[in-house]
C-alpha atoms as a PDB file:
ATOM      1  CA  UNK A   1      98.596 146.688  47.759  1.00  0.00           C
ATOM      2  CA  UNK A   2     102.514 146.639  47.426  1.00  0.00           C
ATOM      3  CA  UNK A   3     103.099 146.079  51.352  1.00  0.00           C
ATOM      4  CA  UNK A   4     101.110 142.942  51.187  1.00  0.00           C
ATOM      5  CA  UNK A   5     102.644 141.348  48.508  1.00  0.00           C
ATOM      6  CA  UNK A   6     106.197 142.270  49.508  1.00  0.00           C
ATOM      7  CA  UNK A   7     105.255 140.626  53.307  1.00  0.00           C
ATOM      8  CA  UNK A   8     103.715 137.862  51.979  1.00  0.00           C
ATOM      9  CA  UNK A   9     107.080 137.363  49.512  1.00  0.00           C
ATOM     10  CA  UNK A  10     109.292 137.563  52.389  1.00  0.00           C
ATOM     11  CA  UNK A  11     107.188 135.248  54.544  1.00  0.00           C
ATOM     12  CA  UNK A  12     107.542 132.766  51.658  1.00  0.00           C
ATOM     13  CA  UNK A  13     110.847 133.492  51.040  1.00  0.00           C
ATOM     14  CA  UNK A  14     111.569 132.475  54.752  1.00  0.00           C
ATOM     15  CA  UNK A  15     109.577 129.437  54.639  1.00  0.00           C
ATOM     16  CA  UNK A  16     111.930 128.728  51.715  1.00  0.00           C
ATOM     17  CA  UNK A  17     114.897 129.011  53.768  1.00  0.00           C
ATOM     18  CA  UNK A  18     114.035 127.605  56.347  1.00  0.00           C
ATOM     19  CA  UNK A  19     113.272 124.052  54.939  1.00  0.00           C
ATOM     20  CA  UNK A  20     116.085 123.839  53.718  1.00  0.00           C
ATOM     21  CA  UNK A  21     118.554 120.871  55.003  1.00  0.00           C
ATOM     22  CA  UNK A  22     120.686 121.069  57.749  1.00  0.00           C
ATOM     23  CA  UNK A  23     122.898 118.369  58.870  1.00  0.00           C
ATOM     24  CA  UNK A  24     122.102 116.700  62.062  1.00  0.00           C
ATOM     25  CA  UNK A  25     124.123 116.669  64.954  1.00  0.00           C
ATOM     26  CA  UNK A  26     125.477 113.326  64.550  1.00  0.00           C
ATOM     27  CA  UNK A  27     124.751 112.538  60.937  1.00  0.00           C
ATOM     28  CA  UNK A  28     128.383 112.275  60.269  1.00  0.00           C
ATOM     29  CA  UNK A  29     128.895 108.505  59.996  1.00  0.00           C
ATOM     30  CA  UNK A  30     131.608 106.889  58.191  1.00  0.00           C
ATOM     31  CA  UNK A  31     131.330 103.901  56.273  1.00  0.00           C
ATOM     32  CA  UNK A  32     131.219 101.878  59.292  1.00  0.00           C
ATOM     33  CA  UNK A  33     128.734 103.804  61.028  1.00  0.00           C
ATOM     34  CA  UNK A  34     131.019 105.478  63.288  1.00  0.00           C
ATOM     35  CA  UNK A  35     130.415 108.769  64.448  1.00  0.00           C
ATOM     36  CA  UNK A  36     133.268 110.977  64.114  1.00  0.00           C
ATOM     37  CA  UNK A  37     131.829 114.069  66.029  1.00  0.00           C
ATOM     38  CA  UNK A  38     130.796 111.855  68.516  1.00  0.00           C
ATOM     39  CA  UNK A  39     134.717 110.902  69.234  1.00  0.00           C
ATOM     40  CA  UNK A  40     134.410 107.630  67.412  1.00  0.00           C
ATOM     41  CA  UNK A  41     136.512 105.514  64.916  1.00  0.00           C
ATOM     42  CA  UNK A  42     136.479 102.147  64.256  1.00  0.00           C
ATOM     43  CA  UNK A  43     138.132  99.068  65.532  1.00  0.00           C
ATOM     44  CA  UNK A  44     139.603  96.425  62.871  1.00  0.00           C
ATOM     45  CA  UNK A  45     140.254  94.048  65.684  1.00  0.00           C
ATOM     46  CA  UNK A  46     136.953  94.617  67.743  1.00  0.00           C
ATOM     47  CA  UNK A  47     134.650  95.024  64.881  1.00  0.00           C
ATOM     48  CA  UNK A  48     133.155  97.913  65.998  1.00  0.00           C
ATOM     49  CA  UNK A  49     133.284 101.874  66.861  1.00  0.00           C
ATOM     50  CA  UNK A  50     135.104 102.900  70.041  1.00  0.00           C
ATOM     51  CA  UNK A  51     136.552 105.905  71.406  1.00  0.00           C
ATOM     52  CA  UNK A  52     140.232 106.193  71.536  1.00  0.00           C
ATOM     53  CA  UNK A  53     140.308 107.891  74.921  1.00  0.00           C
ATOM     54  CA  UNK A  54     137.904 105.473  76.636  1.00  0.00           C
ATOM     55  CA  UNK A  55     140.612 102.811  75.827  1.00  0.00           C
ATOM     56  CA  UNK A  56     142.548 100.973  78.415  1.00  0.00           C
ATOM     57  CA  UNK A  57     145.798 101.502  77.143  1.00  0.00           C
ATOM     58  CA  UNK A  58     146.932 104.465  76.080  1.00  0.00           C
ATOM     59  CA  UNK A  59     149.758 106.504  75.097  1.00  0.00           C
ATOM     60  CA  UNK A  60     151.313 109.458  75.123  1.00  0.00           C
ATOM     61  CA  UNK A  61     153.250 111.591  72.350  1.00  0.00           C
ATOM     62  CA  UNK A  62     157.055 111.648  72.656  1.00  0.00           C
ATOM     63  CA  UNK A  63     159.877 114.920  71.462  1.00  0.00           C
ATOM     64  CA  UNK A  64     156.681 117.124  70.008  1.00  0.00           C
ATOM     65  CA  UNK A  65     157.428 120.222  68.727  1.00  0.00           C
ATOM     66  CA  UNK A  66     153.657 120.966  68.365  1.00  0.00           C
ATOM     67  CA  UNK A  67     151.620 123.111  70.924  1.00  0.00           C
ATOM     68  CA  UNK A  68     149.927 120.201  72.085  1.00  0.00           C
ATOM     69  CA  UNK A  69     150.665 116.587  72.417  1.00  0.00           C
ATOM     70  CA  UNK A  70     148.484 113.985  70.730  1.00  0.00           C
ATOM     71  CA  UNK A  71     147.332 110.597  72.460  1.00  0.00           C
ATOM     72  CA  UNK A  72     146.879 107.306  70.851  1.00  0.00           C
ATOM     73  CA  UNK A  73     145.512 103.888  72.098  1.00  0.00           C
ATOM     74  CA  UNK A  74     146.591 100.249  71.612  1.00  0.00           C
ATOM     75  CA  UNK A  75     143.924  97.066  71.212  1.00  0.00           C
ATOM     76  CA  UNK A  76     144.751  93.873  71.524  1.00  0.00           C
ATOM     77  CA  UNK A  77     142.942  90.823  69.765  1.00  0.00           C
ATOM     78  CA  UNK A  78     141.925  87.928  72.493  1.00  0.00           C
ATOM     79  CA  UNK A  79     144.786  85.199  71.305  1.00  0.00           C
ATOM     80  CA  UNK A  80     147.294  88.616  71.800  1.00  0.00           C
ATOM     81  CA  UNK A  81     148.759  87.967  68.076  1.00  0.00           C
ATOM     82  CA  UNK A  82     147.852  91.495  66.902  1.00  0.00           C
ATOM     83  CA  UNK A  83     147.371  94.907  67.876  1.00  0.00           C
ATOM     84  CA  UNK A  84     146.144  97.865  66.913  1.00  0.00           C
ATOM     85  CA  UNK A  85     147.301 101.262  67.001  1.00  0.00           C
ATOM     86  CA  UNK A  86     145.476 104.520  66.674  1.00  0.00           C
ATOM     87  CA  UNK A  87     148.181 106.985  64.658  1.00  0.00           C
ATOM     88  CA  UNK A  88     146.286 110.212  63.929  1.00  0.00           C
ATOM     89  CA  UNK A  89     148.836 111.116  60.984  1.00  0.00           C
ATOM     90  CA  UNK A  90     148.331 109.382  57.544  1.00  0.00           C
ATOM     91  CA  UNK A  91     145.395 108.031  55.988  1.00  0.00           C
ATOM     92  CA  UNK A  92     144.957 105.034  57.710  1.00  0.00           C
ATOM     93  CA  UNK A  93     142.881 105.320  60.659  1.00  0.00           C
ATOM     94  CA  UNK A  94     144.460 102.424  62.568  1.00  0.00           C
ATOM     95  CA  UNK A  95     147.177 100.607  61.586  1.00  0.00           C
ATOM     96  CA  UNK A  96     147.345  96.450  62.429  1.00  0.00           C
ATOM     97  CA  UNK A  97     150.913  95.102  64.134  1.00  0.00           C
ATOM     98  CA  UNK A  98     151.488  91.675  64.125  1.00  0.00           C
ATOM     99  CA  UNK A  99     153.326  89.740  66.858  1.00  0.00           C
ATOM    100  CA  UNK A 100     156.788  88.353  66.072  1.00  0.00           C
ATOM    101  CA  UNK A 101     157.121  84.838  67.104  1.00  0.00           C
ATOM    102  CA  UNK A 102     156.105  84.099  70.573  1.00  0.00           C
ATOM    103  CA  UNK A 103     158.022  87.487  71.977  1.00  0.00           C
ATOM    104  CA  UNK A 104     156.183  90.589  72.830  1.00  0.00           C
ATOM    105  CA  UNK A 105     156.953  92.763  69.857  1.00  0.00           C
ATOM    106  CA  UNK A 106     154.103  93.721  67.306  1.00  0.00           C
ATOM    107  CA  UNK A 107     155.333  94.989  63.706  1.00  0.00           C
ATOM    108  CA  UNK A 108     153.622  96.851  61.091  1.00  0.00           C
ATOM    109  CA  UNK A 109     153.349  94.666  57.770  1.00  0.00           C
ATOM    110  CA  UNK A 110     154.774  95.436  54.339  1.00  0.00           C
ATOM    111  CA  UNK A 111     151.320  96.934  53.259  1.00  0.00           C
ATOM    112  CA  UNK A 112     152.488 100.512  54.530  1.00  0.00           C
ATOM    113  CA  UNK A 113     155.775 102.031  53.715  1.00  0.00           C
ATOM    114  CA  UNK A 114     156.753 103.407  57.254  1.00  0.00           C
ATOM    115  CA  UNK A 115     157.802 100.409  59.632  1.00  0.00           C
ATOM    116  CA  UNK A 116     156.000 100.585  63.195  1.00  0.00           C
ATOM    117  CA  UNK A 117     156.738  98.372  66.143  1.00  0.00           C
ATOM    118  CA  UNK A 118     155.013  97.944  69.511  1.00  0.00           C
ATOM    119  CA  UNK A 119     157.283  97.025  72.216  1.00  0.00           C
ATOM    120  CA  UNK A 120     156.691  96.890  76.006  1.00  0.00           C
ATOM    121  CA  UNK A 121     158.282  99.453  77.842  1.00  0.00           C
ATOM    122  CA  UNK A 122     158.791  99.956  81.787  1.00  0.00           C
ATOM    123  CA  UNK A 123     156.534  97.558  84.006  1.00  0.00           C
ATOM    124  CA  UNK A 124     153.055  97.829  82.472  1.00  0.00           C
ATOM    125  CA  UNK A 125     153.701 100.710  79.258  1.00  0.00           C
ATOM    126  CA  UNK A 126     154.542  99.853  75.933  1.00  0.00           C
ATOM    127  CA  UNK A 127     156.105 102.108  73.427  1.00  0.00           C
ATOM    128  CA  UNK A 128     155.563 102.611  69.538  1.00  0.00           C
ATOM    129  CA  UNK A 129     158.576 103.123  67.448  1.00  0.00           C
ATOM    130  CA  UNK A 130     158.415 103.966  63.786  1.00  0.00           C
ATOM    131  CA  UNK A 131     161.080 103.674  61.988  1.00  0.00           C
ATOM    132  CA  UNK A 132     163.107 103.277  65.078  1.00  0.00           C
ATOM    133  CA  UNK A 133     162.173 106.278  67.003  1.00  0.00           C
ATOM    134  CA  UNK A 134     160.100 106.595  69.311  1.00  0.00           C
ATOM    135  CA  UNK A 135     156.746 108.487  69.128  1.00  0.00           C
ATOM    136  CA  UNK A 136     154.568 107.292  71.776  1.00  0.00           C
ATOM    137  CA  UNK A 137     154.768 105.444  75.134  1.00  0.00           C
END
């Protein structure tokens, strides 16, 4: 009579256990509905989730004294007055540039303390200073 009981409590108990929630591959969307497992972030200037490697322009860490180098990616809105960068340090998960005048430079606004600037660099690069050194390019 004991062996029943103590098979049928352990069947229960593993029903138990076993309905209980795991979270689905995927089910990790920010506010935006991005999926960060997926590889995706969002875009302030596109309105939408991309993937920073699938971007067009992209750029490589610069004087690293990490194991591994780190890539970011730079968007451009259509009229070309701003730009987004993809920084993976901070809090921000982009930061917006603005373009100076009618040159080819991009700054970083007062709204963050560190100053970043996106300047072209070689025939088709650019490189992203902050604070006057370079990081990227």
């Amino acid at each position: 009579m004991k062996k029943p009981i103590l098979f049928s409590m352990m069947f229960l108990g593993s029903l138990v256990f076993a309905q209980q929630k795991t979270p689905a591959l995927g089910g990790d969307r920010d506010v935006h509905g991005c999926i960060g497992s997926a590889g995706y972030t969002y875009s302030q200037i596109r309105n939408n989730c991309i993937r920073v490697f699938e971007q067009k322009i992209k750029l490589k860490e610069v004087a690293t004294d990490k194991s591994y180098s780190t890539m970011t990616a730079v968007i451009f809105s259509k009229d070309m007055k701003k730009a987004e960068i993809f920084i993976p340090e901070g809090n921000a998960k982009s930061i917006i540039l603005d373009r100076e005048g009618k040159g080819k430079i991009w700054k970083s606004g007062s709204y963050i303390k560190e100053t970043y600037v996106l300047v072209p660099y070689k025939k088709a690069g650019y490189q992203i200073k902050k604070d006057d050194v370079v990081i990227y390019q």
